[in-house]
PDB file of N, CA and C in Angstrom:
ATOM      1  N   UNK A   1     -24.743  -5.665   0.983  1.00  0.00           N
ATOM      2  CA  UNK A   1     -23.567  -5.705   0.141  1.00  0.00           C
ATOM      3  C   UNK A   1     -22.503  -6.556   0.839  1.00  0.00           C
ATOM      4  N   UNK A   2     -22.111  -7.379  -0.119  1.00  0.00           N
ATOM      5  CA  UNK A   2     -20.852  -7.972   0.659  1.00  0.00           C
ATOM      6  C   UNK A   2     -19.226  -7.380   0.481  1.00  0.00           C
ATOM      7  N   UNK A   3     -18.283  -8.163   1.002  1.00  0.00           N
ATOM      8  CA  UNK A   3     -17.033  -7.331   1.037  1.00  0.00           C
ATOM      9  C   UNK A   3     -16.831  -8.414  -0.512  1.00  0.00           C
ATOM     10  N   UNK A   4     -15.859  -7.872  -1.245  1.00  0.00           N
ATOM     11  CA  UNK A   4     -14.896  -8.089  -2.520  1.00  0.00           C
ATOM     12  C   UNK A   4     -14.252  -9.072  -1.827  1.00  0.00           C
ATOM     13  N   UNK A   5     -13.794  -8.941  -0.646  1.00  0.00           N
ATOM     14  CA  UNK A   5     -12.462  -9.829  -0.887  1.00  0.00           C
ATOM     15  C   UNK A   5     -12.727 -11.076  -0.021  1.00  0.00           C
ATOM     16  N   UNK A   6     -13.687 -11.198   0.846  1.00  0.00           N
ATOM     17  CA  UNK A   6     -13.450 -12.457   1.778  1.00  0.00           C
ATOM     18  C   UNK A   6     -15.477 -12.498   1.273  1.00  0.00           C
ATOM     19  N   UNK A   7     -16.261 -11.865   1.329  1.00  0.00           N
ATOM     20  CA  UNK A   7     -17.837 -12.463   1.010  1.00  0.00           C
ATOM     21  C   UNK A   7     -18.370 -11.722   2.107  1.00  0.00           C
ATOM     22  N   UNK A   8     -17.942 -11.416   3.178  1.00  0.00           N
ATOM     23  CA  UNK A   8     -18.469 -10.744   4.637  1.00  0.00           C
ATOM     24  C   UNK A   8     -19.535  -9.561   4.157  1.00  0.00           C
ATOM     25  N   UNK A   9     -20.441  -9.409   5.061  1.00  0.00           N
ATOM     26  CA  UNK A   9     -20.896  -8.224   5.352  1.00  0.00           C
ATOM     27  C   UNK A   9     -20.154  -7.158   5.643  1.00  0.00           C
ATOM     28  N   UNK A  10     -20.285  -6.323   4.830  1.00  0.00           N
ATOM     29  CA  UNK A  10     -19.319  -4.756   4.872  1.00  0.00           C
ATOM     30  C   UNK A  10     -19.946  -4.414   6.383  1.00  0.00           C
ATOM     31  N   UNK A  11     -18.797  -3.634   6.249  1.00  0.00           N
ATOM     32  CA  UNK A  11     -18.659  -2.669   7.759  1.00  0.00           C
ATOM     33  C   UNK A  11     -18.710  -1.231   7.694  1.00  0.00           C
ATOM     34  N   UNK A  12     -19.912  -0.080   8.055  1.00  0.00           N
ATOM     35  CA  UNK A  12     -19.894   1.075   7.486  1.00  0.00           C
ATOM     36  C   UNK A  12     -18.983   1.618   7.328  1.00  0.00           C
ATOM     37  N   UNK A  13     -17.798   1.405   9.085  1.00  0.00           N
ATOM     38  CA  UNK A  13     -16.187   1.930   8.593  1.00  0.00           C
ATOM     39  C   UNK A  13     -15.331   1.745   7.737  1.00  0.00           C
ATOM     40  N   UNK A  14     -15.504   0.641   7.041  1.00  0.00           N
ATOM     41  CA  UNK A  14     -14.588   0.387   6.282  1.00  0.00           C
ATOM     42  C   UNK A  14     -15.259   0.033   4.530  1.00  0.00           C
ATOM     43  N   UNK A  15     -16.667   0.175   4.152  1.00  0.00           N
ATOM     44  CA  UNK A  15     -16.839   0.140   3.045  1.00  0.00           C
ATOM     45  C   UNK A  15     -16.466   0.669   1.742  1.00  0.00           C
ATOM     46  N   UNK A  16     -16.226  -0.421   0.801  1.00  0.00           N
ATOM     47  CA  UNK A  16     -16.862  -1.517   0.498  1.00  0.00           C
ATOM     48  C   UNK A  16     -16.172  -2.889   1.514  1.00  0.00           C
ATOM     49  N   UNK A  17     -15.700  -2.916   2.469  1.00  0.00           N
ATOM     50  CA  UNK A  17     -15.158  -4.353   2.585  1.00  0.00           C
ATOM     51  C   UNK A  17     -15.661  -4.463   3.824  1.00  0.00           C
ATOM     52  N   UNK A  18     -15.233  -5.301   5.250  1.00  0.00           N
ATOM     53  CA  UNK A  18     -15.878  -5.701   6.237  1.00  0.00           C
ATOM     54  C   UNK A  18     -15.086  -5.315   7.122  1.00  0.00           C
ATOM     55  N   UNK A  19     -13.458  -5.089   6.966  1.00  0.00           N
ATOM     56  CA  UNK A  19     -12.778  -4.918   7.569  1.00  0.00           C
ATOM     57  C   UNK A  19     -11.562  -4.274   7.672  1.00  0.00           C
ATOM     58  N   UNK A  20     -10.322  -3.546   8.510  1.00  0.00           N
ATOM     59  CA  UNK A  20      -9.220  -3.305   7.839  1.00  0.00           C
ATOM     60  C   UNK A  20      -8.662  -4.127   6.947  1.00  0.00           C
ATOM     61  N   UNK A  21      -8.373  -5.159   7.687  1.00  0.00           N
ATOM     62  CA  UNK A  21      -7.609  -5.855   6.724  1.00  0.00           C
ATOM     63  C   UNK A  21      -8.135  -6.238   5.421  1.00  0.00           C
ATOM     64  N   UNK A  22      -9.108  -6.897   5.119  1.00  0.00           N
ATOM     65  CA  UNK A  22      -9.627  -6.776   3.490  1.00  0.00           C
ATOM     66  C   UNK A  22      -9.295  -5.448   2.721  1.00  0.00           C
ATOM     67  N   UNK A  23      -9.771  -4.567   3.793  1.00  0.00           N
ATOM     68  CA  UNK A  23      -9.284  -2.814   2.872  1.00  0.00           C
ATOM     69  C   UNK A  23      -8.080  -3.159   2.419  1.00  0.00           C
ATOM     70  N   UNK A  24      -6.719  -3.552   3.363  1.00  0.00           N
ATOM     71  CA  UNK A  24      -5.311  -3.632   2.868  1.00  0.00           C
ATOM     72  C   UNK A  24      -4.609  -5.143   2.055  1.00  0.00           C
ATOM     73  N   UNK A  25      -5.570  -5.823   2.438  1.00  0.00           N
ATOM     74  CA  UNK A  25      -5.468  -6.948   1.153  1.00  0.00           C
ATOM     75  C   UNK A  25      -5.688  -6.277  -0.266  1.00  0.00           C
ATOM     76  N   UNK A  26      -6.619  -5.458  -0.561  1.00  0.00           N
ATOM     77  CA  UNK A  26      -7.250  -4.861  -1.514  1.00  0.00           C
ATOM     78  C   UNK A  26      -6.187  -3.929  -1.580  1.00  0.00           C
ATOM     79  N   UNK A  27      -5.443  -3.208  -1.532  1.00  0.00           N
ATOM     80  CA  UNK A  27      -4.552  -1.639  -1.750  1.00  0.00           C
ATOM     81  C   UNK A  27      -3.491  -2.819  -1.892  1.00  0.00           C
ATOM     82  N   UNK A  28      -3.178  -4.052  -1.548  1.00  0.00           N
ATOM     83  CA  UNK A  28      -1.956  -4.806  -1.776  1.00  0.00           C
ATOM     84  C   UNK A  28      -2.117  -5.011  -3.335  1.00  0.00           C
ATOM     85  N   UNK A  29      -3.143  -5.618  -3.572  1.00  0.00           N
ATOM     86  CA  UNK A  29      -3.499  -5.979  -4.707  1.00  0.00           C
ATOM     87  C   UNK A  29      -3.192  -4.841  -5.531  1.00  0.00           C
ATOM     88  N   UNK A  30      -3.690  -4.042  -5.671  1.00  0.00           N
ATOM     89  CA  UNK A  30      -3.736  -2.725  -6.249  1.00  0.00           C
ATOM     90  C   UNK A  30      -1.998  -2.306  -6.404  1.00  0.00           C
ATOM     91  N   UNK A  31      -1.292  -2.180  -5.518  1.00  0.00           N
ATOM     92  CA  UNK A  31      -0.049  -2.332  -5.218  1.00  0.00           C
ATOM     93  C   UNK A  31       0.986  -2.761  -6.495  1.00  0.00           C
ATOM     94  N   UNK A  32       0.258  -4.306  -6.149  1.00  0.00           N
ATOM     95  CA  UNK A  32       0.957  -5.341  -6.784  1.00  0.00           C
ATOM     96  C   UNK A  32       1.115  -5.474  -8.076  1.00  0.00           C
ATOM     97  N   UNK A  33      -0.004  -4.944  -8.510  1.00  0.00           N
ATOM     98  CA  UNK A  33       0.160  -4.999  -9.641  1.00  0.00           C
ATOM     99  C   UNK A  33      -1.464  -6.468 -10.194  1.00  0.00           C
ATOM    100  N   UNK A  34      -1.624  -6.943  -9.030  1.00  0.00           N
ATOM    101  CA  UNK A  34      -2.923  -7.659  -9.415  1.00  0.00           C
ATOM    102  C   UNK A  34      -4.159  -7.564  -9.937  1.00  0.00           C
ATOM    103  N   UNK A  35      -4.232  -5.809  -9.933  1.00  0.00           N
ATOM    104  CA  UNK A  35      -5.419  -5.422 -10.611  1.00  0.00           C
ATOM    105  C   UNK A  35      -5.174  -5.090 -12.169  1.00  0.00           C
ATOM    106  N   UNK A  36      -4.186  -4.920 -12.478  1.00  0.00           N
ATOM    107  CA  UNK A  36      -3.657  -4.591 -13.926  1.00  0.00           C
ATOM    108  C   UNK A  36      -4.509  -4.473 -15.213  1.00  0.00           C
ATOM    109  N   UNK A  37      -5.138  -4.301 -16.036  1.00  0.00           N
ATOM    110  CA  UNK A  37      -5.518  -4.459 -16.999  1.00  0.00           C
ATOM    111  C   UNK A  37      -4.307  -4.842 -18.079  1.00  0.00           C
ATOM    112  N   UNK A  38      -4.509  -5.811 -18.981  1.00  0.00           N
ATOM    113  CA  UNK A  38      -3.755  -6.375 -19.722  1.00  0.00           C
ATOM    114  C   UNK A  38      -3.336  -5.328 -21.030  1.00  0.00           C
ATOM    115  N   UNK A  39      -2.327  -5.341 -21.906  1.00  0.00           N
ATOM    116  CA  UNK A  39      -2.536  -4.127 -23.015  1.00  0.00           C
ATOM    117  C   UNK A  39      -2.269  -5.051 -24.015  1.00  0.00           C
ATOM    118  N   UNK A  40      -2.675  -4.930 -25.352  1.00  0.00           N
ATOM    119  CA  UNK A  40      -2.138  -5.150 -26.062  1.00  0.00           C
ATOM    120  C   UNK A  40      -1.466  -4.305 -27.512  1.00  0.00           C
ATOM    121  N   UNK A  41      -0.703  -3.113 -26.654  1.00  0.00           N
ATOM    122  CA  UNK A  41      -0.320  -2.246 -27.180  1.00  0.00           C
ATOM    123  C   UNK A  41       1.310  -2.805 -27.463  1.00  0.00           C
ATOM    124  N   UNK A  42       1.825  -2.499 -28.772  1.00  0.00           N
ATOM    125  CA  UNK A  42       3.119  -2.749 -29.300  1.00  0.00           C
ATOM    126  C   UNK A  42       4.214  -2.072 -28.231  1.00  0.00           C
ATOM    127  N   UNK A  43       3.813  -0.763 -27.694  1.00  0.00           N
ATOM    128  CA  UNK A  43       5.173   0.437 -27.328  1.00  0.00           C
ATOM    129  C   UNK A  43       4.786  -0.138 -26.094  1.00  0.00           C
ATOM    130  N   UNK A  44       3.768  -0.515 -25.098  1.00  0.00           N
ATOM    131  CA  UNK A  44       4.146  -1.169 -23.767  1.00  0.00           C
ATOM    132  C   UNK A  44       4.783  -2.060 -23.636  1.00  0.00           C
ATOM    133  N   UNK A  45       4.612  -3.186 -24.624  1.00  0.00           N
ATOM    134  CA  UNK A  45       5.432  -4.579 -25.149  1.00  0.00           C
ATOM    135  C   UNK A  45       6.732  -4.428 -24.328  1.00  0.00           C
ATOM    136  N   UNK A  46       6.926  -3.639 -25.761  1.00  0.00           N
ATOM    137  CA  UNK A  46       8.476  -3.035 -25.507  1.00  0.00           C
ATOM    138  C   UNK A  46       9.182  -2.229 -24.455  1.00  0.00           C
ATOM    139  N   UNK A  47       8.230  -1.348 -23.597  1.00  0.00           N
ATOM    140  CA  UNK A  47       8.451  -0.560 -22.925  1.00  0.00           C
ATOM    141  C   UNK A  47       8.792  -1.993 -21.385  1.00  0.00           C
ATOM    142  N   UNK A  48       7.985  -2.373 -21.655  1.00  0.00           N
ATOM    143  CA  UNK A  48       7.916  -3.953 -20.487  1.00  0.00           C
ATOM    144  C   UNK A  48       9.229  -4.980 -20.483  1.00  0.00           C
ATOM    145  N   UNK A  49       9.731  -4.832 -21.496  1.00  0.00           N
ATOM    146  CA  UNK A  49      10.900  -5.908 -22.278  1.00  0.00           C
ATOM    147  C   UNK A  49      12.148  -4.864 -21.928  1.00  0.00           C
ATOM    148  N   UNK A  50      12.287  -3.327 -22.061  1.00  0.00           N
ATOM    149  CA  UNK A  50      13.764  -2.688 -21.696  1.00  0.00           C
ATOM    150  C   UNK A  50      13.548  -2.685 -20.284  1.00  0.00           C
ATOM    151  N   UNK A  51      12.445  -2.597 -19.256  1.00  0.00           N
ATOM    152  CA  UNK A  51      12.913  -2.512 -18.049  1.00  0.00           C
ATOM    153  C   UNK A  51      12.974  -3.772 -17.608  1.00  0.00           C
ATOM    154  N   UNK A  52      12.932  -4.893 -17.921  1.00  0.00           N
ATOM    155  CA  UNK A  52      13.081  -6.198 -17.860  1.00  0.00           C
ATOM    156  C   UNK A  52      14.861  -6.443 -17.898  1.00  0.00           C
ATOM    157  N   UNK A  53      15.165  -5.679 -19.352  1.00  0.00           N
ATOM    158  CA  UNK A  53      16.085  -5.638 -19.773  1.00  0.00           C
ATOM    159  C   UNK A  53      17.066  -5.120 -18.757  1.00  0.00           C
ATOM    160  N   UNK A  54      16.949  -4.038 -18.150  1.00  0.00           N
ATOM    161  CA  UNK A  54      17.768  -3.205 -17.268  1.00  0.00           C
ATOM    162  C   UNK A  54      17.816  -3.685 -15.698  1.00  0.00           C
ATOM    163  N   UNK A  55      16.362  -4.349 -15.068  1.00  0.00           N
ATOM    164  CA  UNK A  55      16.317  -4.900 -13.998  1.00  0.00           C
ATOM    165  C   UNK A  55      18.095  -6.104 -13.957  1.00  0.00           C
ATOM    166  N   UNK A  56      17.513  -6.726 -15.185  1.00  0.00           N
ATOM    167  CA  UNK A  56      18.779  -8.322 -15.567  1.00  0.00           C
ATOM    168  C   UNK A  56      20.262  -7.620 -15.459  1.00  0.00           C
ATOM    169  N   UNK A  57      20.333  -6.181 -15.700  1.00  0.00           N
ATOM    170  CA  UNK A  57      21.743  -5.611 -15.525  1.00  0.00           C
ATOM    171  C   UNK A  57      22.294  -5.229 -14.181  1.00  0.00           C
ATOM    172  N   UNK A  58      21.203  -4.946 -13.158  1.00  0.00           N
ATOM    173  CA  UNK A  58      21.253  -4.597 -12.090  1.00  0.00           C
ATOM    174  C   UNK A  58      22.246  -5.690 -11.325  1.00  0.00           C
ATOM    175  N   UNK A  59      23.603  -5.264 -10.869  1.00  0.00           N
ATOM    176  CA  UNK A  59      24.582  -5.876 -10.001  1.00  0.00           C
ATOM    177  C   UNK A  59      23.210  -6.069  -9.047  1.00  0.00           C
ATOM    178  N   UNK A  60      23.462  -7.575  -8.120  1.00  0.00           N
ATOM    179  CA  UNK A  60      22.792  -8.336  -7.022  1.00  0.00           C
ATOM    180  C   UNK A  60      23.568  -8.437  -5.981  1.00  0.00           C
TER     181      UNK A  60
END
């Protein structure tokens, strides 16, 4: 099996990946928001657009 994130041979300690750091590249991702599934639901739309909305009000 290889690791997801770089191609390496996994490492029993750390499988699925080869290494710490791939593990925490991977939980970044996850994090980030990079794994996301897309919606195409109307009320997330919107729900996505008022905190958009409220971030833009936020004194900087």
């Amino acid at each position: 099996m290889s690791c997801p994130i770089c191609g390496k041979d996994t490492a029993p300690d750390f499988r699925p990946f080869c290494s710490k750091r791939c593990a925490d590249v991977d939980l970044a991702k996850w994090l980030g928001g990079s794994y996301a599934i897309p919606s195409d639901d109307p009320e997330d739309a919107e729900r996505a657009l008022d905190e958009i909305a409220r971030e833009a009000q936020k004194p900087h």
